[in-house]
N, C-alpha and C. Protein backbone atom coordinates (compact mmCIF):
# COMPACT_ATOMS: atom_id res chain seq x y z
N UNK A 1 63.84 109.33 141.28
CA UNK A 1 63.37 110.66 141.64
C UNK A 1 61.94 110.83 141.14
N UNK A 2 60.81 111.32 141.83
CA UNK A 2 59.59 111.91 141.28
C UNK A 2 59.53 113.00 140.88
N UNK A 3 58.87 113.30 139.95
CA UNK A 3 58.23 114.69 139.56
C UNK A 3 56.28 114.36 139.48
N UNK A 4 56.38 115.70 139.57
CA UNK A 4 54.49 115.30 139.47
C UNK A 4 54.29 115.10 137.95
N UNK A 5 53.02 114.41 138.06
CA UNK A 5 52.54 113.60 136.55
C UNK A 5 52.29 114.93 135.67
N UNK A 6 52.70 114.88 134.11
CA UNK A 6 52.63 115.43 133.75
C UNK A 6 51.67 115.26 132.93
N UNK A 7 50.24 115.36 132.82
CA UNK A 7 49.56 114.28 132.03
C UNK A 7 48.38 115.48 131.65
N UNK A 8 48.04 114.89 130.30
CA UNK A 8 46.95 115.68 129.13
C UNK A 8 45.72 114.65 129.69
N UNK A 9 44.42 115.13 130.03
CA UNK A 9 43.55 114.76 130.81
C UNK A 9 42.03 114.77 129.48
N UNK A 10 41.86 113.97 129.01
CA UNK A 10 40.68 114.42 127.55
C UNK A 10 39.69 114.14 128.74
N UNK A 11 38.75 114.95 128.27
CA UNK A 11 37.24 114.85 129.12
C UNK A 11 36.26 114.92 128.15
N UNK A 12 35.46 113.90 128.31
CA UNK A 12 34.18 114.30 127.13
C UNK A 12 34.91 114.06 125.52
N UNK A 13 35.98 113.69 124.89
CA UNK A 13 35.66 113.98 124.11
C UNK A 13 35.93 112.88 122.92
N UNK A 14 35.29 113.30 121.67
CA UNK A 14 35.07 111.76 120.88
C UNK A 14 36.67 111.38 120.10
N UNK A 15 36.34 110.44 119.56
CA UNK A 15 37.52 110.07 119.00
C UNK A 15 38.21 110.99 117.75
N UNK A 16 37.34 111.29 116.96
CA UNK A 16 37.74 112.18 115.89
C UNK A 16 38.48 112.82 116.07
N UNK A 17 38.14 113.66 117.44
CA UNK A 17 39.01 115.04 117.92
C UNK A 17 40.35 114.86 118.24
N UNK A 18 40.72 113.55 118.60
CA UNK A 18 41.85 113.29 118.81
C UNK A 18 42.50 112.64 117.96
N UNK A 19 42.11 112.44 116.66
CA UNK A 19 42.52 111.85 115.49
C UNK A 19 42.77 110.34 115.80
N UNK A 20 42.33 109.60 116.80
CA UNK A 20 42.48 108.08 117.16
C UNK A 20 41.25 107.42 116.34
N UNK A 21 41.97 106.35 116.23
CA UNK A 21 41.13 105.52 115.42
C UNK A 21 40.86 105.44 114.26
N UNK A 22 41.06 106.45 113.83
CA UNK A 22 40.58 107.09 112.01
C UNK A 22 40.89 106.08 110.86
N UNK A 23 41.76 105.87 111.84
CA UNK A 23 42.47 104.49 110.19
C UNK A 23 41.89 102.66 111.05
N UNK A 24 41.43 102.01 110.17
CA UNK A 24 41.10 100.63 110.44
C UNK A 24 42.47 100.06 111.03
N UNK A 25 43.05 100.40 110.43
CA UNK A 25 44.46 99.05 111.03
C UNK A 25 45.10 99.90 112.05
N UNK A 26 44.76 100.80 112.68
CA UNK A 26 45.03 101.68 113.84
C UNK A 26 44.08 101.76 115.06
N UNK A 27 43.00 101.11 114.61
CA UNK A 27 41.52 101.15 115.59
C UNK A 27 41.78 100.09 116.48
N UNK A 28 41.54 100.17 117.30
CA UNK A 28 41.29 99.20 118.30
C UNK A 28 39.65 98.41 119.07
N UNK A 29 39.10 99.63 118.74
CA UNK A 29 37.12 99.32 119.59
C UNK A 29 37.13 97.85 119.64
N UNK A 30 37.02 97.55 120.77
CA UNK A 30 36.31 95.83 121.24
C UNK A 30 37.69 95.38 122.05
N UNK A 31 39.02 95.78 121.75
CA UNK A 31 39.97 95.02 122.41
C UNK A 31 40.52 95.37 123.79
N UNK A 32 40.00 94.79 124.49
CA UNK A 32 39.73 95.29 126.24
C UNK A 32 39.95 97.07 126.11
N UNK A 33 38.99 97.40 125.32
CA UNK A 33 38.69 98.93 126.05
C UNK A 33 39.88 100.26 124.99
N UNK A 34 39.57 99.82 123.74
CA UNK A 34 40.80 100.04 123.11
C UNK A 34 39.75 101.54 122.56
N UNK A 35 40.43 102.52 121.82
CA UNK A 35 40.02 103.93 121.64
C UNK A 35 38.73 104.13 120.57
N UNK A 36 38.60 103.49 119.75
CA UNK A 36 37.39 102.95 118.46
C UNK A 36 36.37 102.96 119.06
N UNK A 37 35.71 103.69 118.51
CA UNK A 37 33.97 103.86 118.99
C UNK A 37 33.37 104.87 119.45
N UNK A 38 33.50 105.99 119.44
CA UNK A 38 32.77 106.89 119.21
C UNK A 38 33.92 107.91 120.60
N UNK A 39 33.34 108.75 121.75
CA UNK A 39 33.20 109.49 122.84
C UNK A 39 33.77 108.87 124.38
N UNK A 40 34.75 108.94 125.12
CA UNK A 40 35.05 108.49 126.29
C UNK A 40 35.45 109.67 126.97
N UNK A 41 34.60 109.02 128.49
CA UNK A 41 34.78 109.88 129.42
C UNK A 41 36.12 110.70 129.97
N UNK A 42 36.89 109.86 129.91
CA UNK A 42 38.38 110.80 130.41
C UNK A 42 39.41 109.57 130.65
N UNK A 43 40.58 109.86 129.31
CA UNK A 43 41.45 108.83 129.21
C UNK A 43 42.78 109.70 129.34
N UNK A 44 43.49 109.24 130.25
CA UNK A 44 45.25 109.95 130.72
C UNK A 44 46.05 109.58 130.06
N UNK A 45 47.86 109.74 129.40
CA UNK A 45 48.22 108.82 129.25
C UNK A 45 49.70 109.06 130.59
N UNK A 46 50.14 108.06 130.60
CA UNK A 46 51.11 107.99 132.23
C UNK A 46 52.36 107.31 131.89
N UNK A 47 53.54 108.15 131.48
CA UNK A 47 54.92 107.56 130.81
C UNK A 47 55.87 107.24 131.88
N UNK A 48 56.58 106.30 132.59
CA UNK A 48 57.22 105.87 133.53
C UNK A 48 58.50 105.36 133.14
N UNK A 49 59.71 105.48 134.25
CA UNK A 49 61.14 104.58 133.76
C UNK A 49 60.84 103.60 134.85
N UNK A 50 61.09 102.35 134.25
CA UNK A 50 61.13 100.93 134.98
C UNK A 50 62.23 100.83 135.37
N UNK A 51 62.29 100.35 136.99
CA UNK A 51 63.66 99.86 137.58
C UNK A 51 64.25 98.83 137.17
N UNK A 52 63.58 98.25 136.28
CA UNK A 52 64.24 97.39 135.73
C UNK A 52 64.98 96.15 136.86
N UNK A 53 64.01 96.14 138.32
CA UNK A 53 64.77 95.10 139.04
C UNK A 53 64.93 93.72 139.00
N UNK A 54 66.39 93.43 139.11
CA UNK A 54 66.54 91.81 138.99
C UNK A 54 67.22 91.78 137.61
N UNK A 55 67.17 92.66 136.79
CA UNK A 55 68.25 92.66 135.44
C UNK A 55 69.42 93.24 135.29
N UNK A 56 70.17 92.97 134.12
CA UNK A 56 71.52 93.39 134.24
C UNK A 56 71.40 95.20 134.34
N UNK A 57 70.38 95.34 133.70
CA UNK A 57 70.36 96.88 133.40
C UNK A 57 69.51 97.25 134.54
N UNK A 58 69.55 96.87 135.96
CA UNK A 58 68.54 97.62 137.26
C UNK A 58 69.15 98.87 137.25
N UNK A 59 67.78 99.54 138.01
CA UNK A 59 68.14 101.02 138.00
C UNK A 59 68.23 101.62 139.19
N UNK A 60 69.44 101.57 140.03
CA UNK A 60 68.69 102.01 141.75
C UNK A 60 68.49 103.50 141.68
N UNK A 61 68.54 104.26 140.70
CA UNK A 61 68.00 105.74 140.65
C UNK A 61 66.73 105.49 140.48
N UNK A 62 65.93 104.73 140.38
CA UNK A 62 64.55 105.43 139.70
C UNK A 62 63.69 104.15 141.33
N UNK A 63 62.62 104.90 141.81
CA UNK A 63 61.69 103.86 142.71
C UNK A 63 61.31 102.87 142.58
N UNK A 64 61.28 101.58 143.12
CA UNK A 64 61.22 100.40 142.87
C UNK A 64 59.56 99.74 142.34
N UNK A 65 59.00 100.81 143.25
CA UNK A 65 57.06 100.71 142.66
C UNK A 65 56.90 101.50 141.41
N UNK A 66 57.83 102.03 140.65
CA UNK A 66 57.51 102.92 139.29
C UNK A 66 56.60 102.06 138.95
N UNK A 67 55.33 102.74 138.05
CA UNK A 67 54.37 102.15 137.24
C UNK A 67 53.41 103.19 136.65
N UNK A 68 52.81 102.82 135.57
CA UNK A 68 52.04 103.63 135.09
C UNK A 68 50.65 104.52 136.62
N UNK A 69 50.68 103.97 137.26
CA UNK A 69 49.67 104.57 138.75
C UNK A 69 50.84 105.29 139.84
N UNK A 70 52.00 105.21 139.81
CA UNK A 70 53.07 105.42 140.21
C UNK A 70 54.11 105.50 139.57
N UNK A 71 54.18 106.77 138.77
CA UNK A 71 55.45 106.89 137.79
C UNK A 71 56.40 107.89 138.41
N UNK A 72 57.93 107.24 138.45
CA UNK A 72 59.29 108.28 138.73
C UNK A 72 59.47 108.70 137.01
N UNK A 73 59.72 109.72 136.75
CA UNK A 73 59.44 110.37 135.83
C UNK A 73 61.01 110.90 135.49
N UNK A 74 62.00 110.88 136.47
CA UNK A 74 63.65 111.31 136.39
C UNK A 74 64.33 110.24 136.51
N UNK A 75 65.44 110.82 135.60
CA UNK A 75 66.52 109.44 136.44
C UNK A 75 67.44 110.22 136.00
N UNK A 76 68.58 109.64 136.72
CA UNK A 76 70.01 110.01 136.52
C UNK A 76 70.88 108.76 136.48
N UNK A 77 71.50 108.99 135.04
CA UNK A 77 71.90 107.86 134.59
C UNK A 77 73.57 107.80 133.76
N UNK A 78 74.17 106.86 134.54
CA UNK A 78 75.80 106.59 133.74
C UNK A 78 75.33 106.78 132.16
N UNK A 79 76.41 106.81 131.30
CA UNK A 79 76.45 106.76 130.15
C UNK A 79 76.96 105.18 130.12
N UNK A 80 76.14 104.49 129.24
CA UNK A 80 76.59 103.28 128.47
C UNK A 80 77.75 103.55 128.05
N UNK A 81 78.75 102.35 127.75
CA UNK A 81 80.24 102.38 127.46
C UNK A 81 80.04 102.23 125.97
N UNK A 82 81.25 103.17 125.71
CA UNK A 82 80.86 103.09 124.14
C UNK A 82 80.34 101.90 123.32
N UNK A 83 79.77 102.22 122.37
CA UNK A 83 79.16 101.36 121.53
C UNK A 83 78.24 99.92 122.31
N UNK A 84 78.06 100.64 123.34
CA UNK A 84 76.95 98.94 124.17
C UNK A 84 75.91 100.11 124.67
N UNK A 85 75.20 99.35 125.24
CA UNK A 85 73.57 99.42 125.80
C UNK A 85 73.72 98.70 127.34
N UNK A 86 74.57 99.00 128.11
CA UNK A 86 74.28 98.38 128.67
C UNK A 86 73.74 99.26 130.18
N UNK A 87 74.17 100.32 130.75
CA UNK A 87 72.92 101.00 130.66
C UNK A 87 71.70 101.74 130.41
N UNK A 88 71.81 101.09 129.56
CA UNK A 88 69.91 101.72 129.28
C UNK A 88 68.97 101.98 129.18
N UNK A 89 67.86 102.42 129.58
CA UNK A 89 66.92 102.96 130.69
C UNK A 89 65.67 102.56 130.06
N UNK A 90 65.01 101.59 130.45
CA UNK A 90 63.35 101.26 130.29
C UNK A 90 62.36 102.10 130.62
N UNK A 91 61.90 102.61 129.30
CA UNK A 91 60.62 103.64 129.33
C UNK A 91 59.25 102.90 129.23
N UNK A 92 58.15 102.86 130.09
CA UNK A 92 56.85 102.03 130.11
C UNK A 92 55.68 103.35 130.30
N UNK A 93 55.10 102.89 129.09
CA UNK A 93 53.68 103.81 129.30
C UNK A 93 52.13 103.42 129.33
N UNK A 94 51.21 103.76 129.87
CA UNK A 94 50.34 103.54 129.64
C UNK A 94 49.31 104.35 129.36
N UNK A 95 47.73 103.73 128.84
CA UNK A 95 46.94 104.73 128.56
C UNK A 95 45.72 104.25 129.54
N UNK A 96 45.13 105.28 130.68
CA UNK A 96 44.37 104.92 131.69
C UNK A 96 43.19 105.91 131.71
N UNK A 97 41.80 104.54 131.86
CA UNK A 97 40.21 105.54 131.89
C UNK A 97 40.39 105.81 133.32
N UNK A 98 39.15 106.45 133.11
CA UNK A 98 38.95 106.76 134.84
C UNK A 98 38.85 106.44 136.15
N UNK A 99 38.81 104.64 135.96
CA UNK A 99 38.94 103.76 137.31
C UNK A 99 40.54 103.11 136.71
N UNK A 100 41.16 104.10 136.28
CA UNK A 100 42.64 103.38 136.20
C UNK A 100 42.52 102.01 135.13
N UNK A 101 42.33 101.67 134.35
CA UNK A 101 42.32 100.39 133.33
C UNK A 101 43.08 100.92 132.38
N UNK A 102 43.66 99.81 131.83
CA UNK A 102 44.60 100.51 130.64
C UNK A 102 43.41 100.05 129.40
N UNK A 103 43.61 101.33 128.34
CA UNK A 103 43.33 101.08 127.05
C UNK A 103 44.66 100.92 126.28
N UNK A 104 43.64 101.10 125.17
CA UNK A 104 45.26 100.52 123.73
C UNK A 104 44.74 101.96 122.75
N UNK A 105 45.46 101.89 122.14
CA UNK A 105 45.47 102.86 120.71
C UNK A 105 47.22 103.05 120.50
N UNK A 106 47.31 103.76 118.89
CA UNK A 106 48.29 103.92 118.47
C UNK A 106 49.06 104.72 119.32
N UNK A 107 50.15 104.77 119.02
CA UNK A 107 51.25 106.12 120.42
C UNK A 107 52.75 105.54 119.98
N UNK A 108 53.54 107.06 120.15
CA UNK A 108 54.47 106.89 119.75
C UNK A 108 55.57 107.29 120.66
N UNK A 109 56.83 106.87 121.14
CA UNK A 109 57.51 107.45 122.15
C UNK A 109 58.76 108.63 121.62
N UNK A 110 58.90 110.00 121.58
CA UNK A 110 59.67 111.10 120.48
C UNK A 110 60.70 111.51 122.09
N UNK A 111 61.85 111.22 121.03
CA UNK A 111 63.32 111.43 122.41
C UNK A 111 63.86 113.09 121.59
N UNK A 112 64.15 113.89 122.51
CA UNK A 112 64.81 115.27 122.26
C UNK A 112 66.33 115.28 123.22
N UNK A 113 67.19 116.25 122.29
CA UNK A 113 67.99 116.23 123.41
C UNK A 113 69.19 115.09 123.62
N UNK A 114 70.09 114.96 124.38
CA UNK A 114 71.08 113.80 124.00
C UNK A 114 70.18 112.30 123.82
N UNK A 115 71.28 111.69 123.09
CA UNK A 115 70.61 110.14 123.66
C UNK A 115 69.61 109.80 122.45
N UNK A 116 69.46 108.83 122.42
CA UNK A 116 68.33 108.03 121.14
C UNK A 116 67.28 106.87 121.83
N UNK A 117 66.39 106.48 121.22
CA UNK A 117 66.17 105.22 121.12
C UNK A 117 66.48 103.96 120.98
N UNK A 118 66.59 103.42 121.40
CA UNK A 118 67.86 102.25 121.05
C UNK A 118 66.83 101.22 120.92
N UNK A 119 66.00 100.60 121.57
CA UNK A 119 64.84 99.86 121.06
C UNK A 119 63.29 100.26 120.81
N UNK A 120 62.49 99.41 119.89
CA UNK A 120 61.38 99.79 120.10
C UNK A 120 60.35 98.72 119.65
N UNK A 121 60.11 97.37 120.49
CA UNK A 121 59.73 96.17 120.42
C UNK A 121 58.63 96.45 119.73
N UNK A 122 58.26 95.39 118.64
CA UNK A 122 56.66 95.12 118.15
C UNK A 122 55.99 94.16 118.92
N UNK A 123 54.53 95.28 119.30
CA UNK A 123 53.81 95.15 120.34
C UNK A 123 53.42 93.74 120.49
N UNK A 124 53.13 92.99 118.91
CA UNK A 124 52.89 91.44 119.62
C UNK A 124 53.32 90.14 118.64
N UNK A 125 55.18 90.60 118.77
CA UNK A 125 55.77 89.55 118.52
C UNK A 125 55.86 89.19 117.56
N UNK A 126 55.41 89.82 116.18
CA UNK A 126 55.32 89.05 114.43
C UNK A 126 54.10 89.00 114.52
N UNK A 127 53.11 89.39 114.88
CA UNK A 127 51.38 89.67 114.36
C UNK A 127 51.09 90.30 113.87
N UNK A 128 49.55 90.51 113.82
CA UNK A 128 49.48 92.27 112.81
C UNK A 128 49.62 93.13 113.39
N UNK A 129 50.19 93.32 114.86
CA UNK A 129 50.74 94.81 115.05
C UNK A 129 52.13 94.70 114.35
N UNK A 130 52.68 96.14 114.97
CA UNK A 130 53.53 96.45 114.51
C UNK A 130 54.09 98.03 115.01
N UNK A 131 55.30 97.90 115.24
CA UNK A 131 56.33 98.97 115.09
C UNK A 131 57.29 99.58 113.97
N UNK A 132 57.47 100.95 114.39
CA UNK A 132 58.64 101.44 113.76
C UNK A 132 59.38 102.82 114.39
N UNK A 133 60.65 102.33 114.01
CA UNK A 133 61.84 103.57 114.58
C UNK A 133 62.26 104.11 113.96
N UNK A 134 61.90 105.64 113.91
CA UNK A 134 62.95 106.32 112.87
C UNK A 134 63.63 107.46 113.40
N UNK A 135 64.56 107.98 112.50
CA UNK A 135 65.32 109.51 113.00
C UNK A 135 64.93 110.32 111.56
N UNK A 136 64.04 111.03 112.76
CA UNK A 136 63.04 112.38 112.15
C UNK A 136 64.11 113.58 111.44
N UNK A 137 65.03 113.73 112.35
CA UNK A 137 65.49 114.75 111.69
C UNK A 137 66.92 114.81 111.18
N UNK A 138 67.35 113.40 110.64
CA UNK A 138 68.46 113.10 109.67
C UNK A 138 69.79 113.29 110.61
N UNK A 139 69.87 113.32 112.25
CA UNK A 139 70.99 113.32 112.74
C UNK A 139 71.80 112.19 112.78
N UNK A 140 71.16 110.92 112.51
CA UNK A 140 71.76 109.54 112.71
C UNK A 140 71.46 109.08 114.07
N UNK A 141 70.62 109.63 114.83
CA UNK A 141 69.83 108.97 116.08
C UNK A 141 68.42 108.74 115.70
N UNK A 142 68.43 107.63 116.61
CA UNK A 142 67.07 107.12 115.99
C UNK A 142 65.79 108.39 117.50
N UNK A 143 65.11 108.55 116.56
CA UNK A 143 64.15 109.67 118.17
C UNK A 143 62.46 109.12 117.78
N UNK A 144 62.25 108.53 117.14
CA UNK A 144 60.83 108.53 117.40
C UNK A 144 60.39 106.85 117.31
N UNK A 145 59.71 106.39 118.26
CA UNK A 145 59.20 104.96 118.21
C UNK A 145 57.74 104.66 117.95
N UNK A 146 56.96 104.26 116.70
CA UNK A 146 55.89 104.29 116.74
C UNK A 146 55.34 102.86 117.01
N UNK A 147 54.12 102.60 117.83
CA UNK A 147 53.76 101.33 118.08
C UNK A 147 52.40 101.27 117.92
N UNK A 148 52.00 100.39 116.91
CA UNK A 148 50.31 100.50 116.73
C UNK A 148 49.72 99.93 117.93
N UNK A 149 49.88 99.04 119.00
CA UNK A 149 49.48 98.92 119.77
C UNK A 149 50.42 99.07 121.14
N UNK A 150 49.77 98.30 121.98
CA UNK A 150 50.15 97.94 123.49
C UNK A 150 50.48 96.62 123.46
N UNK A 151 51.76 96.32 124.12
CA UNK A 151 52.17 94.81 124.26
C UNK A 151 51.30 93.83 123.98
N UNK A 152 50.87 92.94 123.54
CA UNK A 152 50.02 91.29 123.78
C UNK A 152 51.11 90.28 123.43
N UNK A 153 51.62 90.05 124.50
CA UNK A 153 52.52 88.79 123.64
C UNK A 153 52.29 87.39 125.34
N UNK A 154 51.16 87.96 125.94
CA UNK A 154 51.18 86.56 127.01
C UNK A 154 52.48 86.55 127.85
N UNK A 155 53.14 87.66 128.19
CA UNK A 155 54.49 87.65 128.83
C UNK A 155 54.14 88.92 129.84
N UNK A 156 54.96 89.28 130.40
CA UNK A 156 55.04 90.30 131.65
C UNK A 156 55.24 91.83 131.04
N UNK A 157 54.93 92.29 131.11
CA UNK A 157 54.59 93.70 129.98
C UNK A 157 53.15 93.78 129.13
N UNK A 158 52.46 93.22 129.19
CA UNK A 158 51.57 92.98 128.21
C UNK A 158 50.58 94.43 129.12
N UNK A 159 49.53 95.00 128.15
CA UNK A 159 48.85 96.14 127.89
C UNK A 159 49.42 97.11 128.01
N UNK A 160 50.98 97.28 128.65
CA UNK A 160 51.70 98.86 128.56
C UNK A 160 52.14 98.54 127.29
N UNK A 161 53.49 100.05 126.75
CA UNK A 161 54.17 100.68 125.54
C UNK A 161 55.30 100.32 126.45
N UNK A 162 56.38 99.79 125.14
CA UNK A 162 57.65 99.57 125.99
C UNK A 162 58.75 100.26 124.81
N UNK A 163 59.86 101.03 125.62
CA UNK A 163 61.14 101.27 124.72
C UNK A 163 61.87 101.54 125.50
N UNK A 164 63.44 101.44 124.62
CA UNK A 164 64.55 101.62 125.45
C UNK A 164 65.09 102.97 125.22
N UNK A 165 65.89 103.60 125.90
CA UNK A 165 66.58 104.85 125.87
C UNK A 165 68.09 104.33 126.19
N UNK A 166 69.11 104.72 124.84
CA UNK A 166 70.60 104.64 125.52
C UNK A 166 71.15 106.07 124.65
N UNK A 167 72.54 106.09 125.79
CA UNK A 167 73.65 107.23 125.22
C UNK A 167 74.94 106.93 125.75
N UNK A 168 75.46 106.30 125.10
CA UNK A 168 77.07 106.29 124.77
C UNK A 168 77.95 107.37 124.45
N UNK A 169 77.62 108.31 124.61
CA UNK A 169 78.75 109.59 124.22
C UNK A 169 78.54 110.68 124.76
N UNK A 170 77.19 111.61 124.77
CA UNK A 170 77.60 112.96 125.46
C UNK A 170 76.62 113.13 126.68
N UNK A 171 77.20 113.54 127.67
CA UNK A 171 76.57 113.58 128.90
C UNK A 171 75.26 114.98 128.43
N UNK A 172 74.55 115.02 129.18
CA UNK A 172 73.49 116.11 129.30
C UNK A 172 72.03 115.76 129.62
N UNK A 173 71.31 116.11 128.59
CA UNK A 173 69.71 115.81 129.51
C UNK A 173 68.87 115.14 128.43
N UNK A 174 68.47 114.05 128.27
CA UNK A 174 67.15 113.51 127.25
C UNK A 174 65.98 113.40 127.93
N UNK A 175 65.20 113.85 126.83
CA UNK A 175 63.55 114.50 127.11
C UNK A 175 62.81 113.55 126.33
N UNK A 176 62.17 112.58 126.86
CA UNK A 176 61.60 111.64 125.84
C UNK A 176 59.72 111.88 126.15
N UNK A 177 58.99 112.24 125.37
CA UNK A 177 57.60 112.28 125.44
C UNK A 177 56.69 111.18 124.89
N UNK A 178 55.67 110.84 125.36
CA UNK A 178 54.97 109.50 124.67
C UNK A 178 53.22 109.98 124.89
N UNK A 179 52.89 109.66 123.41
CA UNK A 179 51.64 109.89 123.16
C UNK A 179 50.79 108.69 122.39
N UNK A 180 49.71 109.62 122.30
CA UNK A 180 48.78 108.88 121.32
C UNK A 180 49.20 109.63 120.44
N UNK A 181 49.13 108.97 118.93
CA UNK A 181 49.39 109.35 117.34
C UNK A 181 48.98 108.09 116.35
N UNK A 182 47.83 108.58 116.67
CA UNK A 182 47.49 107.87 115.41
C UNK A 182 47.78 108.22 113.78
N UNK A 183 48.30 109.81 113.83
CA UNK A 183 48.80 109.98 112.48
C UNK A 183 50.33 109.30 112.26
N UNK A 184 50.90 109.12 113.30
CA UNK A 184 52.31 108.40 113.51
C UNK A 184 52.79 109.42 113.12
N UNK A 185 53.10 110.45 113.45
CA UNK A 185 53.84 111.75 112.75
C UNK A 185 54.63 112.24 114.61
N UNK A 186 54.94 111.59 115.56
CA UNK A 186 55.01 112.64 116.55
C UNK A 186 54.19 112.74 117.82
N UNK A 187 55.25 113.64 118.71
CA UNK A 187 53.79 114.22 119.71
C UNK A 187 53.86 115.81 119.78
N UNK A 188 54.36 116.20 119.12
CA UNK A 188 54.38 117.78 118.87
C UNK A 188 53.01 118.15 118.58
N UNK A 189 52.00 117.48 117.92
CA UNK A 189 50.63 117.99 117.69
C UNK A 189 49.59 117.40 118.57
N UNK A 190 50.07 116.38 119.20
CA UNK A 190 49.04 115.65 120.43
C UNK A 190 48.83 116.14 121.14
N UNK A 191 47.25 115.64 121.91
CA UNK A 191 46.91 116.14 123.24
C UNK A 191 47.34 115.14 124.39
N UNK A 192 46.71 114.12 124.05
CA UNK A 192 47.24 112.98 125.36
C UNK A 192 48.67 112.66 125.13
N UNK A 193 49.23 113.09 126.20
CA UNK A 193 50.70 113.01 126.23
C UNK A 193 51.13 112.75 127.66
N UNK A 194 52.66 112.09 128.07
CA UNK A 194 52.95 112.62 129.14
C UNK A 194 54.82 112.44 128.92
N UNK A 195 55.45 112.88 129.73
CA UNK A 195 56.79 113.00 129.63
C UNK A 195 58.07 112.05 131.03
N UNK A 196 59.00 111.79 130.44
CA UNK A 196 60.13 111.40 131.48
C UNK A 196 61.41 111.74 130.90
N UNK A 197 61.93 112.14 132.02
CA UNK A 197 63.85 112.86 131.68
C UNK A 197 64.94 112.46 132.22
N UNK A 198 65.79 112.29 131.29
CA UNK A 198 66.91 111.86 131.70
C UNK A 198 68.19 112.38 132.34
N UNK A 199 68.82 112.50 133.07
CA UNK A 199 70.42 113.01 133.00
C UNK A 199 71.48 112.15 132.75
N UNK A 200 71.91 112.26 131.75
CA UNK A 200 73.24 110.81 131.22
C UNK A 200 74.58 111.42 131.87
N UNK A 201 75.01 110.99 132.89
CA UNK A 201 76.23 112.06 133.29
C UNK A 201 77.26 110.75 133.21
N UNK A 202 78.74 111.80 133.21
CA UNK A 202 79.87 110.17 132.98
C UNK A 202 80.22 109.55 133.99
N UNK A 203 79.72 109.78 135.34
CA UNK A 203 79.69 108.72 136.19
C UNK A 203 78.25 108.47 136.82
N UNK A 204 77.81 107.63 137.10
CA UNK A 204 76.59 107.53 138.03
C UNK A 204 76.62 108.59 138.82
């Protein structure tokens, strides 16, 4: 299903303002077009569910061209059988200048609402990036995925944000948002943001 893009549009403005970059081991400047270095013209960010085609977990709810330039933004989705993952819904984001190129910077993916995080890969494999998953607000679901970068691992995913979304137990609606955060705190205080939603119902 589509919805229109829901996307925070920066124009003009420098890095400070958006708190990117501030920390060295969070900067990116020089790595194909990464947020470090002063002022950029206008960077989007564009959160998508992957159909995931050709895997055990395909999704024939969501469009087969989903992509960060073409994002289905809904899905409606079985509940995983208890205690498995096995449907569970691939969230891909990216961060795009103005002729569409992806940059990199820190960003974190924050799930509301049923349903958790269930993965949240480090961006390149045992290097100096790095991830982390936590549950913010002590329910025993994991809801926030932070990733200092964008994929590099020389494999098929590389310059998007990748995580998984599952729910094994209560049907209803998950609201997952993905930003830039370079404070790693969230996207409740971000500007570049964009969003995708779920419906976990007990049958397809």
């Amino acid at each position: 299903m589509r919805l229109a893009i829901r996307t925070a549009v920066i124009a003009t403005m420098g890095v400070a303002a958006l708190g990117l970059g501030t920390s060295p081991s969070l900067a990116h400047g020089g790595d194909g077009g990464g947020y470090g270095g002063g002022g950029y013209g206008g960077v989007r960010a564009a959160s998508y569910i992957n159909p995931d085609n050709g895997m055990p977990t395909e999704n024939p709810d969501v469009e087969d061209n989903s992509s960060c330039a073409r994002p289905d933004q809904e899905d409606r989705q079985q509940l995983s059988d208890r205690g498995a993952t096995n449907r569970n819904v691939h969230n891909d984001a990216c961060f795009l200048g103005r002729k569409g190129e992806k940059k990199n910077g820190p960003a974190s993916f924050q799930s509301s609402g049923v349903g958790h995080i269930s993965a949240c890969p480090d961006p390149d494999a045992g290097g100096r990036e790095y991830s982390k998953l936590s549950d913010t607000d002590g329910d025993g679901r994991m809801d926030l995925c932070f990733q200092s970068s964008y994929q590099r691992t020389g494999k098929a995913g590389d310059l998007e944000f990748h995580a998984r979304l599952n729910n094994d137990s209560k049907p209803g609606t998950q609201y997952v948002v993905w930003c830039a955060d370079a404070d790693r705190d969230g996207c409740r205080d971000e500007r570049v943001k964009d969003d995708i939603r779920i419906e976990w119902t007990k049958k397809g």
